[in-house]
Protein backbone atom coordinates (compact mmCIF):
# COMPACT_ATOMS: atom_id res chain seq x y z
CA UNK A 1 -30.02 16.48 -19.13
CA UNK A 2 -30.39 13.37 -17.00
CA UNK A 3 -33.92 13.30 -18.16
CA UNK A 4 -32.88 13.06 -21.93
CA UNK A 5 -30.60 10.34 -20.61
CA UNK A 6 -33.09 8.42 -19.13
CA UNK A 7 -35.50 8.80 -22.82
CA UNK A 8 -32.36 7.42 -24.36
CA UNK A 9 -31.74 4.47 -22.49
CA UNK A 10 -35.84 3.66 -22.66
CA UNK A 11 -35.85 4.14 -26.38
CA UNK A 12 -32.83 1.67 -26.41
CA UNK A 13 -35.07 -0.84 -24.24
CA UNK A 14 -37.90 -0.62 -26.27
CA UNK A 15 -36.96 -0.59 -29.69
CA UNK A 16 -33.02 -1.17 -30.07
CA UNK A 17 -33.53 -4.71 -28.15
CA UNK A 18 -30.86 -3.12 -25.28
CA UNK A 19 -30.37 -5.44 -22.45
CA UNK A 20 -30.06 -4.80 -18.71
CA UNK A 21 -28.01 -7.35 -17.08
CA UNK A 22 -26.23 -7.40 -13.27
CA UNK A 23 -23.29 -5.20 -14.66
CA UNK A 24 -25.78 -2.39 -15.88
CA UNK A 25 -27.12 -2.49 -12.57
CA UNK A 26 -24.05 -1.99 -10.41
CA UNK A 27 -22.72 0.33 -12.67
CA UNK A 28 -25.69 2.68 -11.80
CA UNK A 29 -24.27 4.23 -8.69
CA UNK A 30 -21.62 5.29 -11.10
CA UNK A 31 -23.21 7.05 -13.34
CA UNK A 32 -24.91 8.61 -10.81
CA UNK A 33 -21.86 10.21 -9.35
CA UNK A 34 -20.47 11.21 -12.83
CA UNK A 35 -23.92 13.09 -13.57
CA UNK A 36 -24.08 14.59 -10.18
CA UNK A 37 -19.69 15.45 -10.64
CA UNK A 38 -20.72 17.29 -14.25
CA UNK A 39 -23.82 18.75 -12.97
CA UNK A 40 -21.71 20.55 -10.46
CA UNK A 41 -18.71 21.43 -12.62
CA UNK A 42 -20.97 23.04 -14.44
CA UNK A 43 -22.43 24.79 -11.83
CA UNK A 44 -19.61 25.83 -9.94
CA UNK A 45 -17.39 27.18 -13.01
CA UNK A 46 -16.74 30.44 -13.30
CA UNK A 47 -18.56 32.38 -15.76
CA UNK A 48 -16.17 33.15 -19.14
């Protein structure tokens, strides 16, 4: 998933003119929790 994530945002660079400014960059650590917080929800849920 995070891999896909990371294709996204480097399609969005290179051909959706998406710029990176000081707020993308300290936002980062953020996502980083969030994906690591889903990754285990996911992995730690009970099976239905």
């Amino acid at each position: 998933m995070a891999i896909a994530q990371v294709a996204l945002f480097a399609i969005g660079l290179a051909f959706f003119g998406l710029r990176v400014g000081p707020g993308t960059v300290l936002a980062v650590p953020a996502l980083l929790i969030a994906l690591i917080g889903m990754a285990g929800v996911g992995f730690f849920s009970p099976a239905p």
